[in-house]
C-alpha atoms as a PDB file:
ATOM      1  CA  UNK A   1     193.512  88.761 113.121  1.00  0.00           C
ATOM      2  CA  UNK A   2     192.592  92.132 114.601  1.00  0.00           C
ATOM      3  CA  UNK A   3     189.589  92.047 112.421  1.00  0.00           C
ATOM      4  CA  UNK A   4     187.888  88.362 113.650  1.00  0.00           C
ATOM      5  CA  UNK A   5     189.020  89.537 117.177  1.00  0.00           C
ATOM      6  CA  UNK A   6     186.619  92.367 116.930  1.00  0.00           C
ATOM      7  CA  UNK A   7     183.936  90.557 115.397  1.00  0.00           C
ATOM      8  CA  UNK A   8     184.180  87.582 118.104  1.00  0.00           C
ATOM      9  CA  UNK A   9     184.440  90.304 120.750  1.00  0.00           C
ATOM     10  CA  UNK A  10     181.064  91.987 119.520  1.00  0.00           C
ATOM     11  CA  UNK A  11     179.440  88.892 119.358  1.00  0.00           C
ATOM     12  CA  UNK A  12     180.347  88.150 122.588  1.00  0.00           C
ATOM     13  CA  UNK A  13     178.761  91.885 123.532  1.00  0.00           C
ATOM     14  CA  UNK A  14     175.481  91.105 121.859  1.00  0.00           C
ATOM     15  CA  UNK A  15     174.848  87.267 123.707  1.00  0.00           C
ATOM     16  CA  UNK A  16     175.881  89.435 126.919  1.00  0.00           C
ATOM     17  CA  UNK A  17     173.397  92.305 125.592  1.00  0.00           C
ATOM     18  CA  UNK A  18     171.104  89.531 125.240  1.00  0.00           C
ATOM     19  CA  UNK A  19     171.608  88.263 128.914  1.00  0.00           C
ATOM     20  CA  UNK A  20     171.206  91.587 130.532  1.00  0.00           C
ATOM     21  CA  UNK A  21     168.291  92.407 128.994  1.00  0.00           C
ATOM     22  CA  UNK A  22     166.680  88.888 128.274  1.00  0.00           C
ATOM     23  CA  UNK A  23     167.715  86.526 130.651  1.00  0.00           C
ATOM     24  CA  UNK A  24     168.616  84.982 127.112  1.00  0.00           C
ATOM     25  CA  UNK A  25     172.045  82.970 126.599  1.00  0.00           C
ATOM     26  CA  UNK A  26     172.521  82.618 122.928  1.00  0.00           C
ATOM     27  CA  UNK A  27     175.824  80.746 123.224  1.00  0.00           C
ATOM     28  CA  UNK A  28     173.843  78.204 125.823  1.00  0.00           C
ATOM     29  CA  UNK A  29     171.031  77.940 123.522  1.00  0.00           C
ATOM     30  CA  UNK A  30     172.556  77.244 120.447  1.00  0.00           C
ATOM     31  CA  UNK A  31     175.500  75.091 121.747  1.00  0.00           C
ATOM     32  CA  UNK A  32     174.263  73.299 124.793  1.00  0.00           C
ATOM     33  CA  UNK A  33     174.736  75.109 128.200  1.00  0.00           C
ATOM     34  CA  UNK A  34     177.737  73.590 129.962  1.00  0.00           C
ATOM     35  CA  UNK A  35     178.928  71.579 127.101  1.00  0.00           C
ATOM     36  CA  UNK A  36     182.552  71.157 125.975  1.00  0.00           C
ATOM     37  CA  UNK A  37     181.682  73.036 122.698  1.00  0.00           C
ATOM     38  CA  UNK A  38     179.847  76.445 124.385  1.00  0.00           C
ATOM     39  CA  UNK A  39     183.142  76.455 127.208  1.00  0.00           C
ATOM     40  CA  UNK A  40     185.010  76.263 123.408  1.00  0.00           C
ATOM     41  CA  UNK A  41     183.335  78.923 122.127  1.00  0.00           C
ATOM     42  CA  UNK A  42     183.641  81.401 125.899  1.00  0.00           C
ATOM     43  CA  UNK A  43     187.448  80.659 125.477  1.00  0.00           C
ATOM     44  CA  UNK A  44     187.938  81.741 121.682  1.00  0.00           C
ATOM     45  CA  UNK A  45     185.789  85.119 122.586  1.00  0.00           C
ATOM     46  CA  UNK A  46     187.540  85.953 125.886  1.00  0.00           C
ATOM     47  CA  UNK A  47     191.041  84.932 123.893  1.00  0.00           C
ATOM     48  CA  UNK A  48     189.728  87.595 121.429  1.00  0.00           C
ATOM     49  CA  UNK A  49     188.918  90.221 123.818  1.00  0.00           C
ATOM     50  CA  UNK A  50     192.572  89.685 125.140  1.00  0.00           C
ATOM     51  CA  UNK A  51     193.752  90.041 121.798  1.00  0.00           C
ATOM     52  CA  UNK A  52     191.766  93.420 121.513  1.00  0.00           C
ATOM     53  CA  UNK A  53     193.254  95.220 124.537  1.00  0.00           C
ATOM     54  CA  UNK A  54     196.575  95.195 122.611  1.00  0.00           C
ATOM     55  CA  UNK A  55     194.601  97.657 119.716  1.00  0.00           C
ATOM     56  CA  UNK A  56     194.589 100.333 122.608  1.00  0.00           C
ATOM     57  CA  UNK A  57     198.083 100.269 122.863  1.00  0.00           C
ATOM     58  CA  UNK A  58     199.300 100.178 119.424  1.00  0.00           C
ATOM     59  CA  UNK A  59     201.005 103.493 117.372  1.00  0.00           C
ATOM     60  CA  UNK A  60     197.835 104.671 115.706  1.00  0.00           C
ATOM     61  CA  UNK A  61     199.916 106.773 113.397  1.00  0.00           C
ATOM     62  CA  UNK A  62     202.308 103.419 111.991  1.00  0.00           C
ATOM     63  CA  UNK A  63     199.212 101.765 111.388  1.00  0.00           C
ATOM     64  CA  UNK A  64     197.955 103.990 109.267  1.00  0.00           C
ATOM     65  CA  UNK A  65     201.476 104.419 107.165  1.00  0.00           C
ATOM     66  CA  UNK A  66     201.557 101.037 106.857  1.00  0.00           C
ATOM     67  CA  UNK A  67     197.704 101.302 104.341  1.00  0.00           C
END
């Protein structure tokens, strides 16, 4: 889980990369801009970045006993 919650969270850096830089929405693009499935897709990511602020609290040093 911690894994696809990073990916989803850098892909979600890169379309925002992509925004700042390009006044270029990949997520609109590709899915449709206001459509059920691109408000879908916003949701998983920011549910994934959620996920990811509970990595900076975790006990580094049980995580690594537990490899």
């Amino acid at each position: 889980m911690d894994r696809v919650s990073l990916v989803l969270v850098i892909l979600g850096a890169l379309n925002w990369a992509c925004i700042g830089l390009f006044s270029f929405n990949l997520v609109d693009y590709t899915f449709g801009a206001g459509t059920a499935l691109s408000r879908i897709i916003y949701t998983v990511i920011g549910i994934a970045g959620i996920w990811c602020v509970s990595l900076l609290f975790r006990d580094r040093r049980s995580h690594i006993e537990d490899l």
